[in-house]
Protein backbone atom coordinates (compact mmCIF):
# COMPACT_ATOMS: atom_id res chain seq x y z
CA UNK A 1 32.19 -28.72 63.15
CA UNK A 2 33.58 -29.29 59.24
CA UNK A 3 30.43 -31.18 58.61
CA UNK A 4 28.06 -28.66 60.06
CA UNK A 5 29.53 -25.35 58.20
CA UNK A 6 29.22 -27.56 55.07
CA UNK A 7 25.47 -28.84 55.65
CA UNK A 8 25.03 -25.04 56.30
CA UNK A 9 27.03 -23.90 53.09
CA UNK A 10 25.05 -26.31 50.65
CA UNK A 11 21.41 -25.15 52.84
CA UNK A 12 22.49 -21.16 51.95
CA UNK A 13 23.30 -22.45 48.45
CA UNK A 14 19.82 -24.36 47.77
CA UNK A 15 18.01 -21.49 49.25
CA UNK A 16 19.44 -19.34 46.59
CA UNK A 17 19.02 -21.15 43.88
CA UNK A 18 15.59 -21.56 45.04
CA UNK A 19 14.86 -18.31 45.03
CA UNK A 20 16.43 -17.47 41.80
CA UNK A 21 14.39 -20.25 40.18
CA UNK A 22 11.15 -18.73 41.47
CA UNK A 23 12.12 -15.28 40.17
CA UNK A 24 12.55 -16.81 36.52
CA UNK A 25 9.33 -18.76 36.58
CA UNK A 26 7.17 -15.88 37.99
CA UNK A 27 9.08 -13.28 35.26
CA UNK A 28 8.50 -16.26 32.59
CA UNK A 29 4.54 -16.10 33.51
CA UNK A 30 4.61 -12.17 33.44
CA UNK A 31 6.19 -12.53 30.18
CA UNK A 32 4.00 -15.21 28.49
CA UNK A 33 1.00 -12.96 29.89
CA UNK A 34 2.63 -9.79 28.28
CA UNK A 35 2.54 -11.66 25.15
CA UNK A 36 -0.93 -13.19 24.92
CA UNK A 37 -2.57 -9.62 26.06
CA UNK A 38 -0.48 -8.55 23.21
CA UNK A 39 -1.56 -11.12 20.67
CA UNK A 40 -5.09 -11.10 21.79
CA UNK A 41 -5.24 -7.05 21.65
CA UNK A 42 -3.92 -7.34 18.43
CA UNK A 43 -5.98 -9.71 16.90
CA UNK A 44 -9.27 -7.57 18.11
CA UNK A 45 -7.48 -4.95 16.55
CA UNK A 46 -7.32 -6.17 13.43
CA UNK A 47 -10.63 -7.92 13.29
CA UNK A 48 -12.42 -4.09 13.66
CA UNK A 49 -10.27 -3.05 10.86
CA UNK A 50 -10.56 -5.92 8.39
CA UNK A 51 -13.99 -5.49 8.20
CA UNK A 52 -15.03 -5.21 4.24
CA UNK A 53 -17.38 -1.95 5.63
CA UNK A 54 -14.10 -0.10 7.12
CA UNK A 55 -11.95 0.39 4.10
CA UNK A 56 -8.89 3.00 5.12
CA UNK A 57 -7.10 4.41 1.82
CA UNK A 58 -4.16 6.60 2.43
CA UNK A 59 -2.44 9.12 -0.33
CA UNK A 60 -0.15 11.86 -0.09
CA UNK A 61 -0.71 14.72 -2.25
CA UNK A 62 2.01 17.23 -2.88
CA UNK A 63 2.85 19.80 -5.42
CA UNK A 64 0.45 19.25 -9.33
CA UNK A 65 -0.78 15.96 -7.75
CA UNK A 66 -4.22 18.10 -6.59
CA UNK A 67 -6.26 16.17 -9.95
CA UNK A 68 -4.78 13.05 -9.62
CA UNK A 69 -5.53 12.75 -5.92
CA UNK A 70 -9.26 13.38 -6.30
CA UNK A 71 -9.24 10.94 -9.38
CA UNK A 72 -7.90 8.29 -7.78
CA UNK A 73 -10.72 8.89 -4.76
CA UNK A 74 -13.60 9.32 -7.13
CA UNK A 75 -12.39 5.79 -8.74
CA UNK A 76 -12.69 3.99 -5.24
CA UNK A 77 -16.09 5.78 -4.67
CA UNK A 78 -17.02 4.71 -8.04
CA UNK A 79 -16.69 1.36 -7.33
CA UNK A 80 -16.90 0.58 -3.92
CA UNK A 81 -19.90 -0.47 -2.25
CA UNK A 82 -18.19 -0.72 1.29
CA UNK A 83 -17.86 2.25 3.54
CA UNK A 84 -14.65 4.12 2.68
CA UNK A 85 -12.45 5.86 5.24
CA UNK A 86 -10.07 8.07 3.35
CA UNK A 87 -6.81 9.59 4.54
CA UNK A 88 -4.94 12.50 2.61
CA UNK A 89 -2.12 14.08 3.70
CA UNK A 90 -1.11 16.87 2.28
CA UNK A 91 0.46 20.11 2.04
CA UNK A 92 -1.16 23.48 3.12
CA UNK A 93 -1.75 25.06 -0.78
CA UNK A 94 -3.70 21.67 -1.54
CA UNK A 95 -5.97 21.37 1.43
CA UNK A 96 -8.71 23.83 0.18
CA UNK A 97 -9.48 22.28 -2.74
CA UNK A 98 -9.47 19.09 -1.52
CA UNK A 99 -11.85 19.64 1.39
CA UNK A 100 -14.01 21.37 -1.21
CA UNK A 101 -14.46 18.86 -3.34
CA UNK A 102 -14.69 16.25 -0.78
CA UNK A 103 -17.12 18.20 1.17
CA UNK A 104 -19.04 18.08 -1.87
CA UNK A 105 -18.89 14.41 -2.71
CA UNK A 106 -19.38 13.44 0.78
CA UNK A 107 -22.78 15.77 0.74
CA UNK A 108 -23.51 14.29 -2.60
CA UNK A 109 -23.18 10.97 -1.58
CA UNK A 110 -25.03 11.31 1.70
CA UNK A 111 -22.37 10.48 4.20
CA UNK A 112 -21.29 7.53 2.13
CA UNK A 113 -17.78 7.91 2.73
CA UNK A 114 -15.59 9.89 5.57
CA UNK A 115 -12.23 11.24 5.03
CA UNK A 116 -9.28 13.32 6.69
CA UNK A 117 -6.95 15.88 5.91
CA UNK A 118 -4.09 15.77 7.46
CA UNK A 119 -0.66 18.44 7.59
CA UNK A 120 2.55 16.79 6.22
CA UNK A 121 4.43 15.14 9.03
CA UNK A 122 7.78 14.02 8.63
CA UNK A 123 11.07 13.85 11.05
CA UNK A 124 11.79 17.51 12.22
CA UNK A 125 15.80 16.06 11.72
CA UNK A 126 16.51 16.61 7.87
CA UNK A 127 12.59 16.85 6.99
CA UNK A 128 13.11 19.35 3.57
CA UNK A 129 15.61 16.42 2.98
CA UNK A 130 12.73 14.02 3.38
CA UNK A 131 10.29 15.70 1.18
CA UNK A 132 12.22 16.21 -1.67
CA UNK A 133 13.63 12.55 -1.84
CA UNK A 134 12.15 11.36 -5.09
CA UNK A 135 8.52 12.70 -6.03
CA UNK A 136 7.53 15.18 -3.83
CA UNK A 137 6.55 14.55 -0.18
CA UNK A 138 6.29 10.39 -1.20
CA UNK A 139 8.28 9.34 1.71
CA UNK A 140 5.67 10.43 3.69
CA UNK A 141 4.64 7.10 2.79
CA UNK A 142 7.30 5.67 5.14
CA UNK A 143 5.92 7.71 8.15
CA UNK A 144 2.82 6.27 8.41
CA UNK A 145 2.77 3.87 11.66
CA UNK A 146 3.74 7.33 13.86
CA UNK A 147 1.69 9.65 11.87
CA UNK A 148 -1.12 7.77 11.97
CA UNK A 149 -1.27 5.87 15.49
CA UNK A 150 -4.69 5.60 16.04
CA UNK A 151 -5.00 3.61 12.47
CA UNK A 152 -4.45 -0.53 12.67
CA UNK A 153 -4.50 -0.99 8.69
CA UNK A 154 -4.64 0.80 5.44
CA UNK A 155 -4.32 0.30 1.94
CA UNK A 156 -1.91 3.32 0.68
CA UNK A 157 -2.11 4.57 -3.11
CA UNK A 158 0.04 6.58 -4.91
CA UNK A 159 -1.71 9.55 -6.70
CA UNK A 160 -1.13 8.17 -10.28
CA UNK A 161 -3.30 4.94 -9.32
CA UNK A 162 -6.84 4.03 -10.03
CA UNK A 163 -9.57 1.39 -9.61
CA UNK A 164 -10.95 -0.70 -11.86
CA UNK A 165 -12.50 -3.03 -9.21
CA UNK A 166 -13.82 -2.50 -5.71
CA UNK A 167 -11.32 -1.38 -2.97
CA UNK A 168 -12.61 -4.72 -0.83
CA UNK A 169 -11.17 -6.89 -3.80
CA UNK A 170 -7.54 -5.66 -2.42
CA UNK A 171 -8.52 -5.65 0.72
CA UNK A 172 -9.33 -9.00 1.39
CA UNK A 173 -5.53 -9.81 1.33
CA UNK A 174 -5.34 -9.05 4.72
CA UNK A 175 -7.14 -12.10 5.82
CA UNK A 176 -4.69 -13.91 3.19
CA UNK A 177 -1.74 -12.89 5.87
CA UNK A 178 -0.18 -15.13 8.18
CA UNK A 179 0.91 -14.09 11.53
CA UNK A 180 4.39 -12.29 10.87
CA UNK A 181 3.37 -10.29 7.55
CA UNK A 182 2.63 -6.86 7.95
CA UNK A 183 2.31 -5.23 4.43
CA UNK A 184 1.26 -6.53 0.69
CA UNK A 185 2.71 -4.98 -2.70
CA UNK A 186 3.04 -6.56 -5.97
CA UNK A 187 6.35 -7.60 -7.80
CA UNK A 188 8.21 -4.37 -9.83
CA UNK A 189 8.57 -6.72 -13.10
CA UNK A 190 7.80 -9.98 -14.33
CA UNK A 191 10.51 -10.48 -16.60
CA UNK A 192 13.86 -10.42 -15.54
CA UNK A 193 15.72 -9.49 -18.98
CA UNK A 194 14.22 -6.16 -18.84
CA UNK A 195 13.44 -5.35 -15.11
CA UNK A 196 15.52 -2.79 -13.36
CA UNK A 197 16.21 -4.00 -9.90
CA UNK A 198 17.98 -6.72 -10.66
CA UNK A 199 20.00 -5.27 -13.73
CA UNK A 200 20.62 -1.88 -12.23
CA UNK A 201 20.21 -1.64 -9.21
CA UNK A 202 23.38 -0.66 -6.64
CA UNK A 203 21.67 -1.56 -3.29
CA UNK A 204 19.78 -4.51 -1.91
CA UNK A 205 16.14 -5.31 -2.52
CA UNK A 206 13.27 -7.79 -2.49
CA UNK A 207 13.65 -10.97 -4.07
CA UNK A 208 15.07 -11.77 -7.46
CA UNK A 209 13.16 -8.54 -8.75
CA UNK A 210 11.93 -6.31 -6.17
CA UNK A 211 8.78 -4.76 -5.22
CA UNK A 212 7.03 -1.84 -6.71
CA UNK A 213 5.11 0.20 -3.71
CA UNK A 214 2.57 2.42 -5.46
CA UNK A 215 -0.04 0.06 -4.05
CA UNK A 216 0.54 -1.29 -0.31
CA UNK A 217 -1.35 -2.72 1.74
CA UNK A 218 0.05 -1.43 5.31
CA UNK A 219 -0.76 -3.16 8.68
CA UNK A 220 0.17 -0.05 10.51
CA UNK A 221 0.08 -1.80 14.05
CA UNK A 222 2.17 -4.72 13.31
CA UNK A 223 5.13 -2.32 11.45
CA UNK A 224 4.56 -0.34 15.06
CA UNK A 225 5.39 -3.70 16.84
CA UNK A 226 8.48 -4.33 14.20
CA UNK A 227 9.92 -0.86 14.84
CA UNK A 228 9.57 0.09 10.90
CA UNK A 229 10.46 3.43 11.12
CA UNK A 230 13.39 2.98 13.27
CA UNK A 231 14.78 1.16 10.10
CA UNK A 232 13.80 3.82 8.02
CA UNK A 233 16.22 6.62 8.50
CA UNK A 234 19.85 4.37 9.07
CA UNK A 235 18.86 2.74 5.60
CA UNK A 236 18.36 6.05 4.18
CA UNK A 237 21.59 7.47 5.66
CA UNK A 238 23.85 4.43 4.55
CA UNK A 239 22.38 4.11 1.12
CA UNK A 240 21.21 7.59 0.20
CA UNK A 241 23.99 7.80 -2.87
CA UNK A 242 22.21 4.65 -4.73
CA UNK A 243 18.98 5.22 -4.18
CA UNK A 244 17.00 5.79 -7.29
CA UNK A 245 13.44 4.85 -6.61
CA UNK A 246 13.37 6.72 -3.36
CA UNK A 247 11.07 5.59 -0.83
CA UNK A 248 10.73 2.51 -2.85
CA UNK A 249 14.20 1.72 -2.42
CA UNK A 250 14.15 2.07 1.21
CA UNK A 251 10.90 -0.37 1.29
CA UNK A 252 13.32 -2.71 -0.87
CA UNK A 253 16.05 -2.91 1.04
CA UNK A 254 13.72 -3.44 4.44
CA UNK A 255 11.98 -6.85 2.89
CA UNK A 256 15.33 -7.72 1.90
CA UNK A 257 16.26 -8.32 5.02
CA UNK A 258 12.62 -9.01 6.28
CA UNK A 259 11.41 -10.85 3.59
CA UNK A 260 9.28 -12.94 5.65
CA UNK A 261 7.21 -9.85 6.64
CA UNK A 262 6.27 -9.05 3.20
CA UNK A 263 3.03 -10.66 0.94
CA UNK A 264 3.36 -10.37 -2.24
CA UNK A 265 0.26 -10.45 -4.63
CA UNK A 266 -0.38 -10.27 -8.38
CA UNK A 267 1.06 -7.81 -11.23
CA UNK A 268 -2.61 -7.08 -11.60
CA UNK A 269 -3.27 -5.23 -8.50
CA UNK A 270 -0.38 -2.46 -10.31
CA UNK A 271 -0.69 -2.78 -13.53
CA UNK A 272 1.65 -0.28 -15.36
CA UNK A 273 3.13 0.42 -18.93
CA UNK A 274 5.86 -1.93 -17.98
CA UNK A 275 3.21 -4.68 -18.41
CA UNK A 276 2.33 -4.14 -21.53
CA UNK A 277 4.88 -1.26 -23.65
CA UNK A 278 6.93 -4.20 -25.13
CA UNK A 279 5.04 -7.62 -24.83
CA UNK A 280 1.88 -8.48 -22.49
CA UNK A 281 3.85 -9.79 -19.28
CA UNK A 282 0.96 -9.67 -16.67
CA UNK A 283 -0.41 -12.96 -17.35
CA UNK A 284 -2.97 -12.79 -13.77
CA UNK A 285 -4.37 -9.56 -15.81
CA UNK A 286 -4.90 -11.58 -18.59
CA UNK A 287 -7.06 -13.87 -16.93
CA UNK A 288 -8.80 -11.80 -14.63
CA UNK A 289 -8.69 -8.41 -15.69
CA UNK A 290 -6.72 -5.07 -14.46
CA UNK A 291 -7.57 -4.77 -10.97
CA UNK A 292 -5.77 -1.15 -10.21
CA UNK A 293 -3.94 0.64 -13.32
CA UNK A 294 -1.05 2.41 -12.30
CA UNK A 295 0.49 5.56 -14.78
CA UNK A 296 3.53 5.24 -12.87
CA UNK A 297 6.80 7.69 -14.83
CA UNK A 298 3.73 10.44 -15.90
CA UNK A 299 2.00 7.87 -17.85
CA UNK A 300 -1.06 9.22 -17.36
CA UNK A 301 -0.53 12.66 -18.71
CA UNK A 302 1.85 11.13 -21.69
CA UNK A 303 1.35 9.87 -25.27
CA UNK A 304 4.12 7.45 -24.81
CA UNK A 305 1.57 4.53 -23.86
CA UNK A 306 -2.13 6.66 -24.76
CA UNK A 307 -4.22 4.01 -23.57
CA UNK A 308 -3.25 5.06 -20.08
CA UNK A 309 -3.93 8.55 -20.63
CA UNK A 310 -7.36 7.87 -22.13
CA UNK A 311 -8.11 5.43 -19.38
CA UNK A 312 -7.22 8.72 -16.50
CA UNK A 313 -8.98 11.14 -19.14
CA UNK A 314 -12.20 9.92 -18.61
CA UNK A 315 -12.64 9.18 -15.17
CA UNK A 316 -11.32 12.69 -14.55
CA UNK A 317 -14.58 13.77 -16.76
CA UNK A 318 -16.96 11.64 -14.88
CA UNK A 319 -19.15 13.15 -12.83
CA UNK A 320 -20.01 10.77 -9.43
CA UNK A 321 -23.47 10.23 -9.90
CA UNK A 322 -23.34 9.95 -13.45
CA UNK A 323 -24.70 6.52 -15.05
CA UNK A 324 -21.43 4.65 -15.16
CA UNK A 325 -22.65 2.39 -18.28
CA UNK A 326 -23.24 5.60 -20.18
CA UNK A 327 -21.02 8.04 -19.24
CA UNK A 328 -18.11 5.90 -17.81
CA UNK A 329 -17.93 2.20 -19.62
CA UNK A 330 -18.68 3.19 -23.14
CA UNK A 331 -16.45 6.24 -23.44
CA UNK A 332 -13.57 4.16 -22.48
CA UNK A 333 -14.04 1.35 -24.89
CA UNK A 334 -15.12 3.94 -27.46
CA UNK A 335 -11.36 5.23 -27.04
CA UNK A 336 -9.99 1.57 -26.72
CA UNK A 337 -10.88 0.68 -29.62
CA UNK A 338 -8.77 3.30 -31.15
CA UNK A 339 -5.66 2.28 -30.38
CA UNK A 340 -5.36 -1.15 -30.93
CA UNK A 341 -2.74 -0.55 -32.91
CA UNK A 342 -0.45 0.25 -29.99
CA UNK A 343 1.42 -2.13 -27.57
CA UNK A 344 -0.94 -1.79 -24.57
CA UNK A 345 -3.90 -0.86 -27.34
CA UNK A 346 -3.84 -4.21 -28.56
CA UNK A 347 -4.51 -5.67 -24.81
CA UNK A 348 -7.60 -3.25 -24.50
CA UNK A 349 -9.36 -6.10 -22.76
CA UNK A 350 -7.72 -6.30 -19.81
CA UNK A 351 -8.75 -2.79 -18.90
CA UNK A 352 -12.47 -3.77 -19.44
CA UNK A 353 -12.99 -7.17 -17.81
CA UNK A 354 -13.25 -5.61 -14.07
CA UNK A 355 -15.48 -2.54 -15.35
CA UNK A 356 -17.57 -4.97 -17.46
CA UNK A 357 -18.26 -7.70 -14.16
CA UNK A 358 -18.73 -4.67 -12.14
CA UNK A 359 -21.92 -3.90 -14.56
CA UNK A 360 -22.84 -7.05 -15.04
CA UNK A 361 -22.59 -7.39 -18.90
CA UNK A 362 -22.12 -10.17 -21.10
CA UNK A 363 -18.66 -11.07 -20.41
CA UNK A 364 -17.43 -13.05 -23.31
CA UNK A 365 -13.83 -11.60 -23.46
CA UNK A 366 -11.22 -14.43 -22.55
């Protein structure tokens, strides 16, 4: 009788286990399918969108940024021979103008380029909190993956940015990603004796120096997958006190702790004052030209550094259409040349190598 209750006992036992080995395996398959619909939706995804003749530029225009926001678009147009997709979001007072002028262009330019203008969109929790921190409505920035769900990838500008090469030459860096990277933005400094992050800075960031984030490349589907803007707002509430940079901080201190995520590229893709104001510390510029200038701190309505002004000066002037030789190229070097005899004046070449292969001219300049 002993022996039979136990043969029974250890039959009841090997039944379960059985039949909890059968419900792993068959939840391990469902899982490993999850995962390769997953991957393989995501890779069509991205495929669609990393085509060089479906460009997506984001900015967020807020407040006086009205001029710099169309500058910054007719420098992409002006340059750009893919088709451009652009997104600006913006608040109410703006929106006129800019569909105006865009309206125009786009009529101009025979359908040549499509754009968007989208309402400000931030968390309805603390959102006047939101679009003060910093310059106005930037954190919008940090919204992007929910705002803009039906986007896989963008490349978002700040307003005081423009291009001195194609968009595509940025965009290609999305095919330089591997499979866990989901954004792109160049280093804040080159040289650590007079960079800020590392000398100043009270809260975590990326690398030795941090990043700056006027120029990012965003792969809006992979930060859904990562959760970025569930990160977002507990980073902002525990380090809201030392945040200087604003939304740039928060970026920071995310690829601090995700640095794996992050690609970094060259100084030259944001070139700014810091560059240049006290020695020439971009040395990719140096060899291959500016590729987006960047008059981050007002640079670009200041005489601190002129050469940036001069440079934003006269593609505000330009009218699209215009002969870019003529009325673009030699009115810039015309003011280059006077003022070599500041810091960033004396490096005038680096703002002319792009804009000079772009046209095609002798390029002799080393």
């Amino acid at each position: 009788m002993k022996l039979k209750m136990r043969l029974y006992l250890y039959l009841n036992v090997a039944v379960i286990i059985s039949i909890f080995v059968i419900i792993f395996y068959l939840y391990s398959i469902k899982q490993i399918s999850q995962k390769e619909q997953l991957y393989s939706e995501l890779s069509t995804t991205e495929n669609l969108f990393y085509n060089n003749n479906e460009l997506v530029v984001a900015v967020v225009a807020c407040g006086d940024r009205l001029n710099e926001t169309l500058t910054l678009i007719k420098s992409a147009l002006m340059f750009s021979k893919g088709y451009l997709n652009f997104i600006v979001i913006a608040e109410d007072k703006l929106k006129e103008n800019l569909n105006e002028k865009l309206s125009e262009w786009k009529e101009f330019t025979h359908n040549g380029f499509s754009y968007r203008i989208l309402p400000l969109n931030f968390p309805t929790k603390d959102g006047s909190e939101w679009m003060k921190l910093f310059k106005p409505c930037a954190a919008q920035r940090l919204f992007l993956p929910d705002v803009l769900p039906d986007v896989d990838a963008l490349l978002y500008m700040d307003t005081d940015t423009l291009f001195l090469t194609p968009v595509e030459s940025i965009w290609r860096y999305f095919n330089k990603f591997n499979a866990s990277q989901m954004a792109a933005l160049a280093p804040e400094h080159e040289d650590p004796a007079i960079a800020w992050y590392n000398r100043f800075a009270k809260h975590p960031y990326y690398g030795k120096l941090g990043v700056n984030s006027g120029v990012m490349l965003m792969n809006l589907t992979r930060m859904r997958l990562f959760k970025w803007t569930e990160y977002v707002v507990p980073i902002y509430k525990k380090y809201k006190l030392h945040i200087t940079w604003g939304d740039q901080d928060i970026i920071n201190i995310i690829f601090h702790y995700h640095p794996g995520k992050l690609f970094i590229y060259s100084c030259r893709y944001n070139y700014r004052p810091d560059h240049c104001m006290y020695s020439s510390i971009c040395k990719a510029a140096e060899k291959n030209g500016v590729a987006v200038i960047h008059g981050s701190r007002g640079f670009f309505h200041s005489e601190k550094q002129p050469i940036f002004k001069e440079i934003y000066n006269v593609f505000y002037s330009f009218q699209l259409g215009s002969d870019i030789y003529r009325d673009f190229y030699q009115p810039v070097e015309a003011h280059l040349d006077t003022l070599e005899n500041t810091n960033c004046g004396k490096l005038k070449n680096v703002f002319l190598k792009n804009i000079r292969r772009y046209l095609d001219l002798d390029f002799d300049n080393t």
